[in-house]
C-alpha atoms as a PDB file:
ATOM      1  CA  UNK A   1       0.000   0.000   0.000  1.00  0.00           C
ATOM      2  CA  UNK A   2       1.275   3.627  -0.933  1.00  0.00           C
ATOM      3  CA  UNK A   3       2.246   5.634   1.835  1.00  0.00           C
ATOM      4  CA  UNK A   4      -0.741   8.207   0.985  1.00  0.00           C
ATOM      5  CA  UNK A   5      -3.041   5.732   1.152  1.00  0.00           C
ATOM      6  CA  UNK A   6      -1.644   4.801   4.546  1.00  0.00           C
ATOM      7  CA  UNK A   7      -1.683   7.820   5.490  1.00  0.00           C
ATOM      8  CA  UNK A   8      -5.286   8.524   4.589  1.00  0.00           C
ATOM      9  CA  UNK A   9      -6.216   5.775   6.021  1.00  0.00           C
ATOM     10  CA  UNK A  10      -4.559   6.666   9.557  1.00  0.00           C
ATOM     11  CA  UNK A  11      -6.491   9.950   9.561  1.00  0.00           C
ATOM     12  CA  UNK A  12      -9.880   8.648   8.826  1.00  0.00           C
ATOM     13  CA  UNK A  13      -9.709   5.749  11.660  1.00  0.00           C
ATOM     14  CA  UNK A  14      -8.372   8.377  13.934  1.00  0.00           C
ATOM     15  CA  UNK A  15     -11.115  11.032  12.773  1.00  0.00           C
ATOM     16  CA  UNK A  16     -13.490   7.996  13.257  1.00  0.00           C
ATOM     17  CA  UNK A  17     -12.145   7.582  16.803  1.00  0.00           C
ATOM     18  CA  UNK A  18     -12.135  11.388  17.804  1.00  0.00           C
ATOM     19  CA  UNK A  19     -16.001  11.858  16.004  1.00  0.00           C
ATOM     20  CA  UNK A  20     -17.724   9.191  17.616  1.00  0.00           C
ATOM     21  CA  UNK A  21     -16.121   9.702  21.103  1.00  0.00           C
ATOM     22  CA  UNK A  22     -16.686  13.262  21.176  1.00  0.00           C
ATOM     23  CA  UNK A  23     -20.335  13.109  20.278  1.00  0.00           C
ATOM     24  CA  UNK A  24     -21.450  10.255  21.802  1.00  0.00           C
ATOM     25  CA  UNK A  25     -19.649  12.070  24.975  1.00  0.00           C
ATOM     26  CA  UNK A  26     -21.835  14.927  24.658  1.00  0.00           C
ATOM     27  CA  UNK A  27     -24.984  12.707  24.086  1.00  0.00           C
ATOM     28  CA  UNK A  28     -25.001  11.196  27.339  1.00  0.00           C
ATOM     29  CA  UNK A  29     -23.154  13.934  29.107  1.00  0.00           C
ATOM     30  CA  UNK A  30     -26.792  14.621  30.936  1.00  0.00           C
ATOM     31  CA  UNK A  31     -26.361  11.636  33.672  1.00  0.00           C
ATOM     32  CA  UNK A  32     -24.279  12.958  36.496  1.00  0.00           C
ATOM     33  CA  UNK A  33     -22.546   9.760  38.697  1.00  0.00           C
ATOM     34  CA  UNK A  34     -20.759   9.327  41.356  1.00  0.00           C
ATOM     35  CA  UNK A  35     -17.170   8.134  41.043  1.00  0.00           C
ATOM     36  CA  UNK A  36     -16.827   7.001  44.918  1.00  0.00           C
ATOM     37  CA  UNK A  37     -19.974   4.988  45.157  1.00  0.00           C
ATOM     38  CA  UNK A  38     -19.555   3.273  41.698  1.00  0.00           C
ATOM     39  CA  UNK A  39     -16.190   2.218  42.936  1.00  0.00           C
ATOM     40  CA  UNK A  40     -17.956   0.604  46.552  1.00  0.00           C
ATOM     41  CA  UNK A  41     -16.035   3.678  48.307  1.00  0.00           C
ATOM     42  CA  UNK A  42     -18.360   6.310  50.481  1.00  0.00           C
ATOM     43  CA  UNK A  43     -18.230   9.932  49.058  1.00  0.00           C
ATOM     44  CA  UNK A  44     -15.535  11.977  49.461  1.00  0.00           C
ATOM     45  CA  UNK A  45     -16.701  15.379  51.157  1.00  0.00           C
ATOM     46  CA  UNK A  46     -14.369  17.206  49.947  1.00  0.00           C
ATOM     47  CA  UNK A  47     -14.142  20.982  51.786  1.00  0.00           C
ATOM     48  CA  UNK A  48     -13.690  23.517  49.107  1.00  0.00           C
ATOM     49  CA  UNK A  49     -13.534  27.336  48.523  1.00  0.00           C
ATOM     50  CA  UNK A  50     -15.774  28.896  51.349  1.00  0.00           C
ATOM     51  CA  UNK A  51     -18.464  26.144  52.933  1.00  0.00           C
ATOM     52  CA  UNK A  52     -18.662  23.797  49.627  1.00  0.00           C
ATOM     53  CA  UNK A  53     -18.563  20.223  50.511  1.00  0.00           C
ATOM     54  CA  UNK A  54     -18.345  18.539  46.945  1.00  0.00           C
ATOM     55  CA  UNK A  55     -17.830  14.992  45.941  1.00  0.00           C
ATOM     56  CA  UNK A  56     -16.663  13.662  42.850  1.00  0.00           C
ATOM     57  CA  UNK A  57     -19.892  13.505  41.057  1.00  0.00           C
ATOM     58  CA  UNK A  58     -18.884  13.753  37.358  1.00  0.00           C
ATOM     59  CA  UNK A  59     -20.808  13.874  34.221  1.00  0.00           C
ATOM     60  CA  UNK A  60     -20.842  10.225  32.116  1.00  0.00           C
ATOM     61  CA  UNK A  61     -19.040  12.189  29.195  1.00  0.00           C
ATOM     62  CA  UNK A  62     -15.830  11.973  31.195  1.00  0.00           C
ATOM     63  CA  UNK A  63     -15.848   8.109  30.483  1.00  0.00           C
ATOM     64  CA  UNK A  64     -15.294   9.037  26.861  1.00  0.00           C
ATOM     65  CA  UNK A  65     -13.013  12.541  26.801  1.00  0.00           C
ATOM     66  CA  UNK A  66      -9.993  10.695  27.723  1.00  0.00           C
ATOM     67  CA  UNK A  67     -10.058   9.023  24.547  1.00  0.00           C
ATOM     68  CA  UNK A  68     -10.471  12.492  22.931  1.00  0.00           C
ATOM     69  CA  UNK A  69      -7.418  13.488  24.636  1.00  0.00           C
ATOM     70  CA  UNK A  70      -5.781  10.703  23.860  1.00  0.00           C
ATOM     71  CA  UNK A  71      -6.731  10.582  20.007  1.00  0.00           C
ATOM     72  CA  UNK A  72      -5.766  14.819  19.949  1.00  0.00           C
ATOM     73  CA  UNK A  73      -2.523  14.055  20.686  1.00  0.00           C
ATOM     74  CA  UNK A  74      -1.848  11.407  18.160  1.00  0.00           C
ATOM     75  CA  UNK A  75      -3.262  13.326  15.133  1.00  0.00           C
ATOM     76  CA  UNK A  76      -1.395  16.278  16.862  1.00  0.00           C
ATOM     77  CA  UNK A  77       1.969  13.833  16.765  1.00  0.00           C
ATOM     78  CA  UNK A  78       1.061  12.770  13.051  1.00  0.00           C
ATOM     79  CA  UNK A  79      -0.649  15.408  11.151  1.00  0.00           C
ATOM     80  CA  UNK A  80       0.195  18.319  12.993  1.00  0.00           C
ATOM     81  CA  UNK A  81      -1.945  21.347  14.055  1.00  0.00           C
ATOM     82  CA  UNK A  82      -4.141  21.783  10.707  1.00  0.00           C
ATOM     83  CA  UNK A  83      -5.211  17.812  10.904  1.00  0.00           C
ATOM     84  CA  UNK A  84      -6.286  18.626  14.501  1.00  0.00           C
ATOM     85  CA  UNK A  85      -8.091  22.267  13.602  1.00  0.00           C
ATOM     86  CA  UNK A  86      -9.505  20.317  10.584  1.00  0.00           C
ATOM     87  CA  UNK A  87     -11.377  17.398  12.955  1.00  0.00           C
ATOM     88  CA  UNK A  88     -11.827  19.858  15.455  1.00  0.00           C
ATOM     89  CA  UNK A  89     -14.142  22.367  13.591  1.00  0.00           C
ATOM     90  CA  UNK A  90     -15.655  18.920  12.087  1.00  0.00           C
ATOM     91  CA  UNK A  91     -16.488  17.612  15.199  1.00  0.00           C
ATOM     92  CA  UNK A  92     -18.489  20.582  16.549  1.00  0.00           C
ATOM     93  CA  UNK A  93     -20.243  21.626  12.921  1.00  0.00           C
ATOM     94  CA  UNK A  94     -21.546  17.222  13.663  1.00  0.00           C
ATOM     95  CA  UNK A  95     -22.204  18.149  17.606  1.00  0.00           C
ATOM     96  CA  UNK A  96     -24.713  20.950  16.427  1.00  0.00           C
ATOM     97  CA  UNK A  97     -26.161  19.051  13.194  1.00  0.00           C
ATOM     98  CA  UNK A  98     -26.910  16.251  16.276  1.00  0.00           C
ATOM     99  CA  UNK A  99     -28.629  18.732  18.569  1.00  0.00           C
ATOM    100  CA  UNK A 100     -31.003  20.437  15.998  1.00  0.00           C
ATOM    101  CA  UNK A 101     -31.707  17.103  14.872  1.00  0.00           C
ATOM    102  CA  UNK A 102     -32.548  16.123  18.028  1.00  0.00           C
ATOM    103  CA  UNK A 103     -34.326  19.345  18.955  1.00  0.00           C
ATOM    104  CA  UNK A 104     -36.405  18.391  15.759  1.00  0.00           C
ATOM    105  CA  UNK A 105     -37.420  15.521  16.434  1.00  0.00           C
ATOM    106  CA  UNK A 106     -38.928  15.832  20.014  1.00  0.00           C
ATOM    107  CA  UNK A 107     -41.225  18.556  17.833  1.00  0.00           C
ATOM    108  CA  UNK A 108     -42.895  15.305  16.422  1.00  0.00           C
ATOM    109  CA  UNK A 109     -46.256  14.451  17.996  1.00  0.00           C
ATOM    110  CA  UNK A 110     -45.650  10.894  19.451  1.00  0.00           C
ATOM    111  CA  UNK A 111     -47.704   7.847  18.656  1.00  0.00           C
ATOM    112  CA  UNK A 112     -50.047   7.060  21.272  1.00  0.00           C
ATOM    113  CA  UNK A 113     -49.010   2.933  21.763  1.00  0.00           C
ATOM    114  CA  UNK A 114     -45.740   4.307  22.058  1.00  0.00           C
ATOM    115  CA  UNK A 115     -46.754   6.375  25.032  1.00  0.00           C
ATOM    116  CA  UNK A 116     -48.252   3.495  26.330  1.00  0.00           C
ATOM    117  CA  UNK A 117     -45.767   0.949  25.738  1.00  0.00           C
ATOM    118  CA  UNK A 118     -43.592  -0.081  28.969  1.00  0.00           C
ATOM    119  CA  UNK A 119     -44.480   3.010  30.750  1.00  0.00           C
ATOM    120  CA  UNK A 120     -43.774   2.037  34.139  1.00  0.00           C
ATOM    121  CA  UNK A 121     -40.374   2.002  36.035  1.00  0.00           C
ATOM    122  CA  UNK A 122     -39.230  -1.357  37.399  1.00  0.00           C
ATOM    123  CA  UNK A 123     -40.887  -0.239  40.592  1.00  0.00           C
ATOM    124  CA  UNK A 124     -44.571   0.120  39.325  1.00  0.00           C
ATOM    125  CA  UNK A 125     -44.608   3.706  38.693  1.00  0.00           C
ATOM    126  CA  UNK A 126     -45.861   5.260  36.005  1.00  0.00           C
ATOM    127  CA  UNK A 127     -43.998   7.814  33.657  1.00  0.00           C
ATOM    128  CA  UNK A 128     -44.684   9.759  30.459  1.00  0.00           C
ATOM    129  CA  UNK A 129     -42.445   7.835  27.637  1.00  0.00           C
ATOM    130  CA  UNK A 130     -42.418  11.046  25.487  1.00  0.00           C
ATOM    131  CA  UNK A 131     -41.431  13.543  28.163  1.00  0.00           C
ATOM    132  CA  UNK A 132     -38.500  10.860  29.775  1.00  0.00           C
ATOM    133  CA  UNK A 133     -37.297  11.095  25.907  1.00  0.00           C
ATOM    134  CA  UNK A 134     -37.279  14.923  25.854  1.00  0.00           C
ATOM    135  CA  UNK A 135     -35.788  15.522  29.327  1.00  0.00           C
ATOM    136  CA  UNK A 136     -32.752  12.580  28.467  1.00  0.00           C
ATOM    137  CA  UNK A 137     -31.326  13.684  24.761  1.00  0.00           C
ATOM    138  CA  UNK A 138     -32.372  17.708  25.364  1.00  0.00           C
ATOM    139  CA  UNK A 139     -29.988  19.716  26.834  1.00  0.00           C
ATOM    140  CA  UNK A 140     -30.127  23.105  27.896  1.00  0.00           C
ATOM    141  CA  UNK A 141     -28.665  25.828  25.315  1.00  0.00           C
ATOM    142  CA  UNK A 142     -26.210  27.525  27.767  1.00  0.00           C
ATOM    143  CA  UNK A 143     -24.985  24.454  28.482  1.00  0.00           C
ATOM    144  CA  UNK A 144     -24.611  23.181  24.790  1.00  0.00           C
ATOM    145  CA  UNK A 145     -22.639  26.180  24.220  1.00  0.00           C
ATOM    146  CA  UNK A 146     -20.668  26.211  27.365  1.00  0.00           C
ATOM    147  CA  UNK A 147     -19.556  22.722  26.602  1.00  0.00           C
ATOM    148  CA  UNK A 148     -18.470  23.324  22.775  1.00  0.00           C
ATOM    149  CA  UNK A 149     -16.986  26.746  23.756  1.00  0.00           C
ATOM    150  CA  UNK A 150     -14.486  24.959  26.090  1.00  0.00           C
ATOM    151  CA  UNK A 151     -14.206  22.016  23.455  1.00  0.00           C
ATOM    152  CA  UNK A 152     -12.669  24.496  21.384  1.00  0.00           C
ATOM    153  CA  UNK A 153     -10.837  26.380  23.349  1.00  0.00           C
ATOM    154  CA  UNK A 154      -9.254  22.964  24.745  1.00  0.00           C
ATOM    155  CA  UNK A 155      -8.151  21.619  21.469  1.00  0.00           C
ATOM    156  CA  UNK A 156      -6.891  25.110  20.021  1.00  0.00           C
ATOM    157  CA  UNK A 157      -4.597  25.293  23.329  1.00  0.00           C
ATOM    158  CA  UNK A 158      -3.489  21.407  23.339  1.00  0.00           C
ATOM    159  CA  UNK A 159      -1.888  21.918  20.353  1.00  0.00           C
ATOM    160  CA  UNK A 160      -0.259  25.186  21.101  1.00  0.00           C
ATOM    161  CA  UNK A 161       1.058  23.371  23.791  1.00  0.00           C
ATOM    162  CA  UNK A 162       2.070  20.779  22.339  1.00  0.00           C
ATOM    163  CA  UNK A 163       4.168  21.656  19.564  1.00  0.00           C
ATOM    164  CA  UNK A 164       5.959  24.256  21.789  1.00  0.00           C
ATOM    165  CA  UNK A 165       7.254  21.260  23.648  1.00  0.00           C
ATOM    166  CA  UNK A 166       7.773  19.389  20.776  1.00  0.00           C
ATOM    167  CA  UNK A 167      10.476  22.364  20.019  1.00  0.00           C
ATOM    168  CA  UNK A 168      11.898  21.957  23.721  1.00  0.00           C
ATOM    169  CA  UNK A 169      11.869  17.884  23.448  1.00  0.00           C
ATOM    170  CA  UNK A 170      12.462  17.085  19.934  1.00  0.00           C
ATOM    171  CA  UNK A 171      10.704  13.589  19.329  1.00  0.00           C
ATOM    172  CA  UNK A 172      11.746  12.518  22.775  1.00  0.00           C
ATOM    173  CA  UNK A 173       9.995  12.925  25.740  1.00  0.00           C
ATOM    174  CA  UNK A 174       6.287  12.230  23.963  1.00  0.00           C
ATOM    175  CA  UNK A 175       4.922  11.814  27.550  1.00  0.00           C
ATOM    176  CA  UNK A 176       5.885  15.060  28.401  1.00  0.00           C
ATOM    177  CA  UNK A 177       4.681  16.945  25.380  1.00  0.00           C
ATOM    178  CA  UNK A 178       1.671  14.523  25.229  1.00  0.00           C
ATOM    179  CA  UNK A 179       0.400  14.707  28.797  1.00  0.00           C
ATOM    180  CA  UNK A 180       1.623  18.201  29.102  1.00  0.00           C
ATOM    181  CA  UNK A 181      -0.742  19.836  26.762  1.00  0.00           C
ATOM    182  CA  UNK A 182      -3.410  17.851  27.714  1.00  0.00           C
ATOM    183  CA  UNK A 183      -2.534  19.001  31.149  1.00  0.00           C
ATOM    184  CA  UNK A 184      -3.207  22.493  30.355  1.00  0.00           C
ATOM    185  CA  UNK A 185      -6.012  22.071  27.851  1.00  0.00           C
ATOM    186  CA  UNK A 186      -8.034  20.790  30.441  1.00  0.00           C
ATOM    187  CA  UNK A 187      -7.763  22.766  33.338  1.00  0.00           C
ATOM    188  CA  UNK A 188      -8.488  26.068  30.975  1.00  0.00           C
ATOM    189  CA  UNK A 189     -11.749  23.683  29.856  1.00  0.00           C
ATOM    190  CA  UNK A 190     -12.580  22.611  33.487  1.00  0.00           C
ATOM    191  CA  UNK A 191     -13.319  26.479  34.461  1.00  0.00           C
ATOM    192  CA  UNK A 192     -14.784  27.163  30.624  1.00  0.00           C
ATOM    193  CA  UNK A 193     -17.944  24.945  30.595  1.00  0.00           C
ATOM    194  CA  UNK A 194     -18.857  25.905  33.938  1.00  0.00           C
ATOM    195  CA  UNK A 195     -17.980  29.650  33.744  1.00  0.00           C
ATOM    196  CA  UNK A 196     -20.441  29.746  30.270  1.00  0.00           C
ATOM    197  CA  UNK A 197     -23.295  27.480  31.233  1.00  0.00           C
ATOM    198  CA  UNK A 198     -23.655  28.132  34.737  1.00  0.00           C
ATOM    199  CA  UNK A 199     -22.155  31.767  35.578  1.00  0.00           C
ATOM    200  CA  UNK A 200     -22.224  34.068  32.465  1.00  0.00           C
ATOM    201  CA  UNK A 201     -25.355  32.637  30.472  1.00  0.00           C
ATOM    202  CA  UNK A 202     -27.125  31.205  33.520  1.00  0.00           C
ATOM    203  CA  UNK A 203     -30.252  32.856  34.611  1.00  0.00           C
ATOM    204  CA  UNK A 204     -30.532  34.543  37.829  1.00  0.00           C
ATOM    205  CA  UNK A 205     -32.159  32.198  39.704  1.00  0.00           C
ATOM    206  CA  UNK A 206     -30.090  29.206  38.421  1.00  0.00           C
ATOM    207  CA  UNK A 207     -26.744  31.258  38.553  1.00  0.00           C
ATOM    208  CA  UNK A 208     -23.912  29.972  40.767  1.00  0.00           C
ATOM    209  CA  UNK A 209     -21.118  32.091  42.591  1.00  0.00           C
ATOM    210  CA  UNK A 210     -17.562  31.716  41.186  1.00  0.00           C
ATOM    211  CA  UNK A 211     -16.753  30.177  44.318  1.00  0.00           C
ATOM    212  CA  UNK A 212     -18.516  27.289  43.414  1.00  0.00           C
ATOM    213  CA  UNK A 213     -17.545  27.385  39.592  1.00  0.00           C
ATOM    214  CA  UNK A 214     -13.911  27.169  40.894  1.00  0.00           C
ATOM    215  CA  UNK A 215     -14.805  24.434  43.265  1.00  0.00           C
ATOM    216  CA  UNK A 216     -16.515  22.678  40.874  1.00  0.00           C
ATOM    217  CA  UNK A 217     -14.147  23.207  38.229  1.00  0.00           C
ATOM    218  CA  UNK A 218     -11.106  21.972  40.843  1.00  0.00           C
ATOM    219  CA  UNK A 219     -13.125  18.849  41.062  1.00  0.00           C
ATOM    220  CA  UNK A 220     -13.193  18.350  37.581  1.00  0.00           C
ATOM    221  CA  UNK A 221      -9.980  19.167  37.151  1.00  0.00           C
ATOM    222  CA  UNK A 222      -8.404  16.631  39.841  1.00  0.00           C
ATOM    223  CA  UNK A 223     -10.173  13.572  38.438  1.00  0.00           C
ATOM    224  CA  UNK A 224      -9.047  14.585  34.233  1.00  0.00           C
ATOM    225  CA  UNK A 225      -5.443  15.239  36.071  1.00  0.00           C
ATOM    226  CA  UNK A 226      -5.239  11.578  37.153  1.00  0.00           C
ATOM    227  CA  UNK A 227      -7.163  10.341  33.916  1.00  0.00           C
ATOM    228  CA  UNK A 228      -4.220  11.870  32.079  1.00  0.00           C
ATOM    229  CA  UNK A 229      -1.328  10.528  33.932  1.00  0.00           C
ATOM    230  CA  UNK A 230      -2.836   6.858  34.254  1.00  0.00           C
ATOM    231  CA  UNK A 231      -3.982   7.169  30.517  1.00  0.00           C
ATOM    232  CA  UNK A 232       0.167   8.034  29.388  1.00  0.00           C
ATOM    233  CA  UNK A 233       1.322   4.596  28.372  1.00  0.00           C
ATOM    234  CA  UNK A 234      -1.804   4.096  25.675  1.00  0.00           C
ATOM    235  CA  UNK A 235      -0.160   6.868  23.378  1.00  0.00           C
ATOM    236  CA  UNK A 236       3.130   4.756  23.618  1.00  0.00           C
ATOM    237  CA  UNK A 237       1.131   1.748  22.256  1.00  0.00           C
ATOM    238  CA  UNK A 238      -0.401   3.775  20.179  1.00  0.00           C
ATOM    239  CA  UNK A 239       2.748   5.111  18.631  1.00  0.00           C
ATOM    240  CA  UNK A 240       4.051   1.944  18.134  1.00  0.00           C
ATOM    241  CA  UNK A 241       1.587   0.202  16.327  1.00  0.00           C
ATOM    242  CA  UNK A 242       1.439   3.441  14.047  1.00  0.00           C
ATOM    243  CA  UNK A 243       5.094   3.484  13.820  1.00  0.00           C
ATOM    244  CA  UNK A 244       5.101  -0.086  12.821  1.00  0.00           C
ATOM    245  CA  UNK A 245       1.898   0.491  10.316  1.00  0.00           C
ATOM    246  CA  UNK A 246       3.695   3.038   8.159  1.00  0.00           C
ATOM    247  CA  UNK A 247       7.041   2.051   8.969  1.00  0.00           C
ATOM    248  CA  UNK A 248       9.630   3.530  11.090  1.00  0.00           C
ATOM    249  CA  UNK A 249      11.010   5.997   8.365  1.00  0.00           C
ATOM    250  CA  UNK A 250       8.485   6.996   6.998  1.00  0.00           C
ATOM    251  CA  UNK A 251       6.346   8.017  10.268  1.00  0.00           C
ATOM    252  CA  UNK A 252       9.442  10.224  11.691  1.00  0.00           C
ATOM    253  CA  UNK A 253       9.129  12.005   8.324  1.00  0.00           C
ATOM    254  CA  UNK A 254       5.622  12.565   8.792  1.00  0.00           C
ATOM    255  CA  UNK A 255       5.728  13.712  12.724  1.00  0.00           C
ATOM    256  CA  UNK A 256       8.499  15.927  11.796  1.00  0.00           C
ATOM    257  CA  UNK A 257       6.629  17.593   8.981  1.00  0.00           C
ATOM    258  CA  UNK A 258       3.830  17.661  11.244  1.00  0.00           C
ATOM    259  CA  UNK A 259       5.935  19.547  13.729  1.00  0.00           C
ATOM    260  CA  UNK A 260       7.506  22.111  11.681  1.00  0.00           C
ATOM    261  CA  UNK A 261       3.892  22.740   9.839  1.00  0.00           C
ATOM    262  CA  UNK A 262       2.410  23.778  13.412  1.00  0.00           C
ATOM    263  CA  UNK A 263       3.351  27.402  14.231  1.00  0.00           C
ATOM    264  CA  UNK A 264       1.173  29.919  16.081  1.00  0.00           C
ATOM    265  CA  UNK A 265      -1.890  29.401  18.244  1.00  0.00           C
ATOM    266  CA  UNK A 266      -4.914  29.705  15.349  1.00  0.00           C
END
């Protein structure tokens, strides 16, 4: 196989990758858990800035960022800062497309068997099947663009970062540069989402202080801190299989045309 075709190839299986986990992230980011009690452990009470007492209740869509992170930095590694920018502004233009779609849809007058088909919980209670639909894929506006507002922000500053380590590193060190960026990324996203959806666009009487945005946003913070440490050795499997998929030459040449292609922060 050429190596263009390889190379094509590599980008649309990690665009595939990046897509999918970024939007099905956002789909079910509306179920909040919590971290301690799925793990058996008792909640963590946590004293914050001023009296906030928080525990590590996290939205499900951090199950799937860390393979966004993950996937950003190997396109970053491979294709540089336009094949990021490129799947990037991709990935959001697909977000919205998803939304209105959604938003659409739960304008369509439901079938009455539907309504009435399993509409009880496991415990006997009733529940409207149309409005659990519309309350489970709708989310609020501020909070759609809170979230896509960070998203960009995030990827736009991992791969500032990371190419101005690259120059400090060379192509050693890919830990550093890798988890580095992602490092940063993320703690400028941690305070964005919140700071959008549930300070500046909030309305009054749903508005939070920015004590509890930071405290919040600390939370957050701590647990994609450890996800990105733990996470490290997957890009070193991932570099090797790549590595070994377009051969050893050839993917230096294309991670150092990737490196000197990346200049600047847009």
């Amino acid at each position: 196989m050429k190596l263009i075709d390889k190379r094509t190839n590599l980008f649309i299986v990690l665009s595939g990758i990046f897509l999918t986990n970024a939007l099905v992230a956002e789909l079910i980011g509306q179920k909040i858990f919590s971290l301690e009690t799925s793990f058996g452990f008792n909640p963590a009470q946590i004293n914050m800035l001023g009296d906030w007492v928080l525990d590590f209740n996290l939205t499900a869509g951090v199950v799937l960022w860390p393979v966004v992170f993950i996937t950003t930095d190997i396109i970053n590694e491979y294709f540089g800062k336009e094949g990021v920018k490129r799947i990037t502004y991709l990935t959001v233009i697909f977000i919205v497309f998803a939304f209105l779609v959604i938003t659409a849809v739960t304008w369509l007058e439901p079938a009455q068997f539907w309504l009435d088909l399993n509409n009880t919980d496991p415990d006997g209670r009733p529940f409207n099947m149309d409005f659990a639909f519309d309350k489970v894929l709708l989310q609020g506006a501020r909070i759609i663009v809170g979230s896509l507002a960070a998203f960009l922000i995030g990827q736009l500053l991992d791969v500032f970062v990371f190419h101005k380590l690259r120059k400090v590193t060379g192509s050693k060190y890919l830990w550093l540069r890798a988890t580095g960026s992602t490092l940063v990324s993320q703690l400028v996203d941690s305070f964005v989402v919140l700071g959008v959806a549930f300070y500046l666009l909030a309305p009054s009487d749903a508005k939070w202080t920015l004590t509890q945005v930071i405290s919040v946003g600390l939370i957050n913070y701590i647990y994609k801190f450890f996800v990105a440490v733990v996470l490290t050795p997957l890009l070193y499997i991932a570099h090797y299989l790549i590595d070994n998929y377009l051969g050893k030459e050839r993917a230096e040449e294309l991670t150092e045309t990737a490196a000197e292609s990346s200049k600047g922060f847009f």
